[in-house]
C-alpha atoms as a PDB file:
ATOM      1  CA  UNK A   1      12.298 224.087 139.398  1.00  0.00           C
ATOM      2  CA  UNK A   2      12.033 223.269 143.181  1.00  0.00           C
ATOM      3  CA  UNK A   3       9.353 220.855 144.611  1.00  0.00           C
ATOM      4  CA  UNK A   4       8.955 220.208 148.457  1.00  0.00           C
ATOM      5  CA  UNK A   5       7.724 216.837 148.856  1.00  0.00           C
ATOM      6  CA  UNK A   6       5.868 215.469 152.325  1.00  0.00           C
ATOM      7  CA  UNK A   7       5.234 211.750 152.445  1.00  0.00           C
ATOM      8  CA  UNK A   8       1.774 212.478 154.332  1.00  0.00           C
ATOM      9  CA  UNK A   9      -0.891 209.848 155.930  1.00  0.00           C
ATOM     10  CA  UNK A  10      -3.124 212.513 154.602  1.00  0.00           C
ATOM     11  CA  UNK A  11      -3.865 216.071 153.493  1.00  0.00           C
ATOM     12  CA  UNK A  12      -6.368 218.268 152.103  1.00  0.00           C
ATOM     13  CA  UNK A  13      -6.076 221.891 150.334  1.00  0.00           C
ATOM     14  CA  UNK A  14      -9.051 224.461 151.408  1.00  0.00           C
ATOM     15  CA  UNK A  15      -9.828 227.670 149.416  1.00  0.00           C
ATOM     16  CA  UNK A  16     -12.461 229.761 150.637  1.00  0.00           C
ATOM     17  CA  UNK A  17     -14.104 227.759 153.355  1.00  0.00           C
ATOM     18  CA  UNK A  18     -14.304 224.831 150.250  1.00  0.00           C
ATOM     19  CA  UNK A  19     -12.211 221.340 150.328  1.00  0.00           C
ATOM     20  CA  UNK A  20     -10.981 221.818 146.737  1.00  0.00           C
ATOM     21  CA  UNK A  21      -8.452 218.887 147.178  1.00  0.00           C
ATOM     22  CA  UNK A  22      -8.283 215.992 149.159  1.00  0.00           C
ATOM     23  CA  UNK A  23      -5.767 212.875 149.190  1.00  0.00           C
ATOM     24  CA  UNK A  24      -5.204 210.378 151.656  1.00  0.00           C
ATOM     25  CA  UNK A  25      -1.635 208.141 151.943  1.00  0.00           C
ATOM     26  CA  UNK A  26       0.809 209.827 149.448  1.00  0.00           C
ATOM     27  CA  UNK A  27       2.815 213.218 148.660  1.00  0.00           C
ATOM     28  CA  UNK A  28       2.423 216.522 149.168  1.00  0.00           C
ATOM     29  CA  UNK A  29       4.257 218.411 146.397  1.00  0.00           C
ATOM     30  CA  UNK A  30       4.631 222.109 146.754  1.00  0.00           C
ATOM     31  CA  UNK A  31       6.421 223.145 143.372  1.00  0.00           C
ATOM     32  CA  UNK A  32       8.247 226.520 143.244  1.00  0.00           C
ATOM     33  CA  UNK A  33       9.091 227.607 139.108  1.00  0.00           C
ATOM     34  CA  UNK A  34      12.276 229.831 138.300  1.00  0.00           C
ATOM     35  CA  UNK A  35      12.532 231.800 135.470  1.00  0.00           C
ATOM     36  CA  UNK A  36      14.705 228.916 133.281  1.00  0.00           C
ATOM     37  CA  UNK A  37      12.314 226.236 133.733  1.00  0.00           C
ATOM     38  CA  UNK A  38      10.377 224.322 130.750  1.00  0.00           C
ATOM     39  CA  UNK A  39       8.613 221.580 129.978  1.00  0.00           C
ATOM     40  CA  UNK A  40      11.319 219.505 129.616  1.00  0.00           C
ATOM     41  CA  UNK A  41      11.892 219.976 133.829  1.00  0.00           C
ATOM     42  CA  UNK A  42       8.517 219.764 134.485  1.00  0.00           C
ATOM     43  CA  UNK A  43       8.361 216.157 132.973  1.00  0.00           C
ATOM     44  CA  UNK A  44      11.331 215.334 134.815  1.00  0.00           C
ATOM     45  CA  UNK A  45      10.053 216.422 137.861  1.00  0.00           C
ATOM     46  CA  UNK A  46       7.077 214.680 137.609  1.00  0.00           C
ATOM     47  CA  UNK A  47       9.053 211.547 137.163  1.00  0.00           C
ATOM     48  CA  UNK A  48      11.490 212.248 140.046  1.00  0.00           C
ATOM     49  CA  UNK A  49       8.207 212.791 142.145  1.00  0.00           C
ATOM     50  CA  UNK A  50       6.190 209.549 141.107  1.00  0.00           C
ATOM     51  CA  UNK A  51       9.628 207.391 141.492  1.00  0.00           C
ATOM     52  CA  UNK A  52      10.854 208.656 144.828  1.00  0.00           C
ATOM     53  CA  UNK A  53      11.477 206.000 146.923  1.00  0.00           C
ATOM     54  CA  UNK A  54      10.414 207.340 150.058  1.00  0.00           C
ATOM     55  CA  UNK A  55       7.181 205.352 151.036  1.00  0.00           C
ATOM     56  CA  UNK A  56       7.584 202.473 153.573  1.00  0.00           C
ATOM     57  CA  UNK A  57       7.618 198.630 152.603  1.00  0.00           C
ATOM     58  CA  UNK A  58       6.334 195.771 154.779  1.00  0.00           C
ATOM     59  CA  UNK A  59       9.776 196.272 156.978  1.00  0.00           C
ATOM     60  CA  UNK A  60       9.213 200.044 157.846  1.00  0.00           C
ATOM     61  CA  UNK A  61      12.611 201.080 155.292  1.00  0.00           C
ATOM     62  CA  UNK A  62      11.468 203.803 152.751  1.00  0.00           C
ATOM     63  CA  UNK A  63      12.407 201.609 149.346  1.00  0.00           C
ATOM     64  CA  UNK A  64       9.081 202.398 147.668  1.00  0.00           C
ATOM     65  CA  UNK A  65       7.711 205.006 145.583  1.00  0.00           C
ATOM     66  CA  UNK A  66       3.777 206.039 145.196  1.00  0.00           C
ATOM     67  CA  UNK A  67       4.188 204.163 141.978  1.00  0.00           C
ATOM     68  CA  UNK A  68       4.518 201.037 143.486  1.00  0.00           C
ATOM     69  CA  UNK A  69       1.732 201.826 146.797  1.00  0.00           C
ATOM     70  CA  UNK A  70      -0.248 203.376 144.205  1.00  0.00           C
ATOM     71  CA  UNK A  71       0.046 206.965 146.595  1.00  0.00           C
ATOM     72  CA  UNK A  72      -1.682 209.561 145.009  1.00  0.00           C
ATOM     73  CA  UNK A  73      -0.067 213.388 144.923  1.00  0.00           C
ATOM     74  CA  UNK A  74      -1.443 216.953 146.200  1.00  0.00           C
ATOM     75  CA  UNK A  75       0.073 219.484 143.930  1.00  0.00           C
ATOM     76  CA  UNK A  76       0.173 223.045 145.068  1.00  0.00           C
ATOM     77  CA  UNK A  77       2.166 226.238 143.457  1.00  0.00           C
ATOM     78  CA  UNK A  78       4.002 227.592 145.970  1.00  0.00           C
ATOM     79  CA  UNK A  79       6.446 230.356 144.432  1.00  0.00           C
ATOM     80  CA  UNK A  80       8.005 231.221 147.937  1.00  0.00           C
ATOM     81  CA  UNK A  81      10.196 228.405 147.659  1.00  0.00           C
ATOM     82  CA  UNK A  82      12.057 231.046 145.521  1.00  0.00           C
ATOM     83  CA  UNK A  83      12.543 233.468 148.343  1.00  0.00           C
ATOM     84  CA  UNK A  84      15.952 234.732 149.276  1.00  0.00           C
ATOM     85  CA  UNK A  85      16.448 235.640 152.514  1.00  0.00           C
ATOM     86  CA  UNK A  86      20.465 236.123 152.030  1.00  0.00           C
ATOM     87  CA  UNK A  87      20.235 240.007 152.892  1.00  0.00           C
ATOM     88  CA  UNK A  88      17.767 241.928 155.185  1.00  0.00           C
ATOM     89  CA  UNK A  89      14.607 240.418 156.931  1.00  0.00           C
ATOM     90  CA  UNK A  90      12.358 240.193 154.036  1.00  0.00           C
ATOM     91  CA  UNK A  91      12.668 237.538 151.684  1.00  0.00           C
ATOM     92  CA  UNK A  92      13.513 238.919 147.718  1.00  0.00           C
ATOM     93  CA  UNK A  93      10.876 236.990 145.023  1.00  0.00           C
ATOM     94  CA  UNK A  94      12.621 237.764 142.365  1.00  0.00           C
ATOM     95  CA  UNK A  95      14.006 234.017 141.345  1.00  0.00           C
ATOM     96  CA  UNK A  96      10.813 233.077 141.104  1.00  0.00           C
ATOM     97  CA  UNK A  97       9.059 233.214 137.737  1.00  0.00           C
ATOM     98  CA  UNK A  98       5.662 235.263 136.893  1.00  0.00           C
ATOM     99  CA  UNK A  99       2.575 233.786 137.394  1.00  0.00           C
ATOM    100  CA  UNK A 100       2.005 233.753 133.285  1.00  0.00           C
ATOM    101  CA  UNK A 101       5.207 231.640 133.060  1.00  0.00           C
ATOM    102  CA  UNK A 102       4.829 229.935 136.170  1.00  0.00           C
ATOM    103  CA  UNK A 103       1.382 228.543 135.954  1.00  0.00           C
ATOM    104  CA  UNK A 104       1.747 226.633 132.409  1.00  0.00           C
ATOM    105  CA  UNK A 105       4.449 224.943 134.118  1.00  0.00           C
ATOM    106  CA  UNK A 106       3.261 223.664 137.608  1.00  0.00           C
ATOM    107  CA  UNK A 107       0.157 222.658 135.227  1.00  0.00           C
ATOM    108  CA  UNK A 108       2.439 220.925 133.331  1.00  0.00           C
ATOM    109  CA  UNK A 109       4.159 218.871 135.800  1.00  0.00           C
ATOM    110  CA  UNK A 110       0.336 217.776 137.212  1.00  0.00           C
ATOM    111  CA  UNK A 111      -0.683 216.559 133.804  1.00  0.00           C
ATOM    112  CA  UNK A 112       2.859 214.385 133.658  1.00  0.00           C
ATOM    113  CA  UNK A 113       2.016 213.092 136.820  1.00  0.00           C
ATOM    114  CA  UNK A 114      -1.505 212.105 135.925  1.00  0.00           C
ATOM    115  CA  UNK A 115      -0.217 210.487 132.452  1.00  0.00           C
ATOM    116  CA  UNK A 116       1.972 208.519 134.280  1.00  0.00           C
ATOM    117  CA  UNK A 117      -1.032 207.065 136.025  1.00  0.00           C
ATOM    118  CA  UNK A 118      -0.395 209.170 139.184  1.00  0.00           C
ATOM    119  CA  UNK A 119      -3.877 210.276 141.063  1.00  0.00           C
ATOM    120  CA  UNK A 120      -2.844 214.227 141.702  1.00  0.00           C
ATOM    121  CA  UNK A 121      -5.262 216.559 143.387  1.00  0.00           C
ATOM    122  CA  UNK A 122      -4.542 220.261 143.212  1.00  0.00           C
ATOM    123  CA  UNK A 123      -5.255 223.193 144.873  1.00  0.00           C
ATOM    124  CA  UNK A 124      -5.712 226.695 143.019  1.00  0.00           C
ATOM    125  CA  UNK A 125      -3.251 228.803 141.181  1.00  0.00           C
ATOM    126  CA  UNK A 126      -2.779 232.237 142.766  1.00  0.00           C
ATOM    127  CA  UNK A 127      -5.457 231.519 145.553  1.00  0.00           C
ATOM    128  CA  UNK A 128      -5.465 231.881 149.535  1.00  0.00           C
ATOM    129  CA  UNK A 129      -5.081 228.359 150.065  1.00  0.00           C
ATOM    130  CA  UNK A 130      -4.962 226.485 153.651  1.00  0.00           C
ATOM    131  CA  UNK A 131      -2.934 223.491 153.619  1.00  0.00           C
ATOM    132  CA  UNK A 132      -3.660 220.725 156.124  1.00  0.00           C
ATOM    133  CA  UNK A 133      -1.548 217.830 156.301  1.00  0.00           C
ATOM    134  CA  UNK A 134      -0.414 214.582 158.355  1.00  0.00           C
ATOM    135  CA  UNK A 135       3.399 214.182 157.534  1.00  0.00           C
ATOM    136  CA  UNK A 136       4.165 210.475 158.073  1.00  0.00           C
ATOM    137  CA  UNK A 137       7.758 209.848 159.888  1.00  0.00           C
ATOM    138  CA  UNK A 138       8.026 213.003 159.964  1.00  0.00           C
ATOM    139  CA  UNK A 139       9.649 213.060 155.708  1.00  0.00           C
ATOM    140  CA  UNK A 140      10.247 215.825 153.843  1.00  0.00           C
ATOM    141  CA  UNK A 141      12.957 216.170 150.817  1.00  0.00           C
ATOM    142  CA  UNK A 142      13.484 218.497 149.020  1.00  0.00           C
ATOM    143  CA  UNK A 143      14.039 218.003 144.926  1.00  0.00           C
ATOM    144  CA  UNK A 144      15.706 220.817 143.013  1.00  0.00           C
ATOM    145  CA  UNK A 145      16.347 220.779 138.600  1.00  0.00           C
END
């Protein structure tokens, strides 16, 4: 399980002309599934997203977490994360897991999040999404199980 994660000032997630998620200081999360993954990493990740200490405190040094600024989180399946581009030009999807498998799972880290007390907004499983984003500092990290 991989999960890109953009500390963002804001972002929204458009499907078919329609604002179908919206968030304003917090994370985006783009979360790729492999064909191992379970629920057990999905809760985990969900954790190691809510906990990561990579919002600013009052001295401008990233030693909070959206827990603590109360940040909320756009989630978005992205399986591309799980393209290999080690031979050729085009990029090989087969690390990533089928939508049937994959979809339970990314659904299952949003509910974590949200149990934890996280505010997640999604976009839309399999769709033609447009992602539009501010990322603050520029941050981006990326978290691998």
């Amino acid at each position: 399980m991989r999960a890109l994660i953009q500390r963002v000032s804001q972002a929204s997630v458009t499907v078919g002309g329609d604002v179908v998620g919206r968030i304003d200081q917090g994370l985006v999360a783009l979360i790729g599934i492999t064909h191992d993954d379970d629920e057990a990493k999905a809760a985990k990740l969900a954790e190691k997203i809510r906990n990561l200490r990579v919002m600013e405190d009052g001295g401008g040094v990233m030693n909070l977490s959206i827990a603590d600024t109360g940040g909320a989180v756009l989630a978005i399946s992205q399986f591309t994360l799980y393209g290999d581009t080690a031979k050729g030009r085009r990029p090989s999807w087969i690390a990533a897991a089928r939508p049937e498998v994959a979809e339970p799972l990314v659904q299952a880290v949003i509910d974590e999040l949200r149990a934890l007390g996280t505010p997640v907004e999604t976009g839309i499983f399999r769709a033609d999404m447009a992602v539009d984003l501010t990322n603050d500092g520029p941050c981006t990290v990326l978290l691998e199980l």
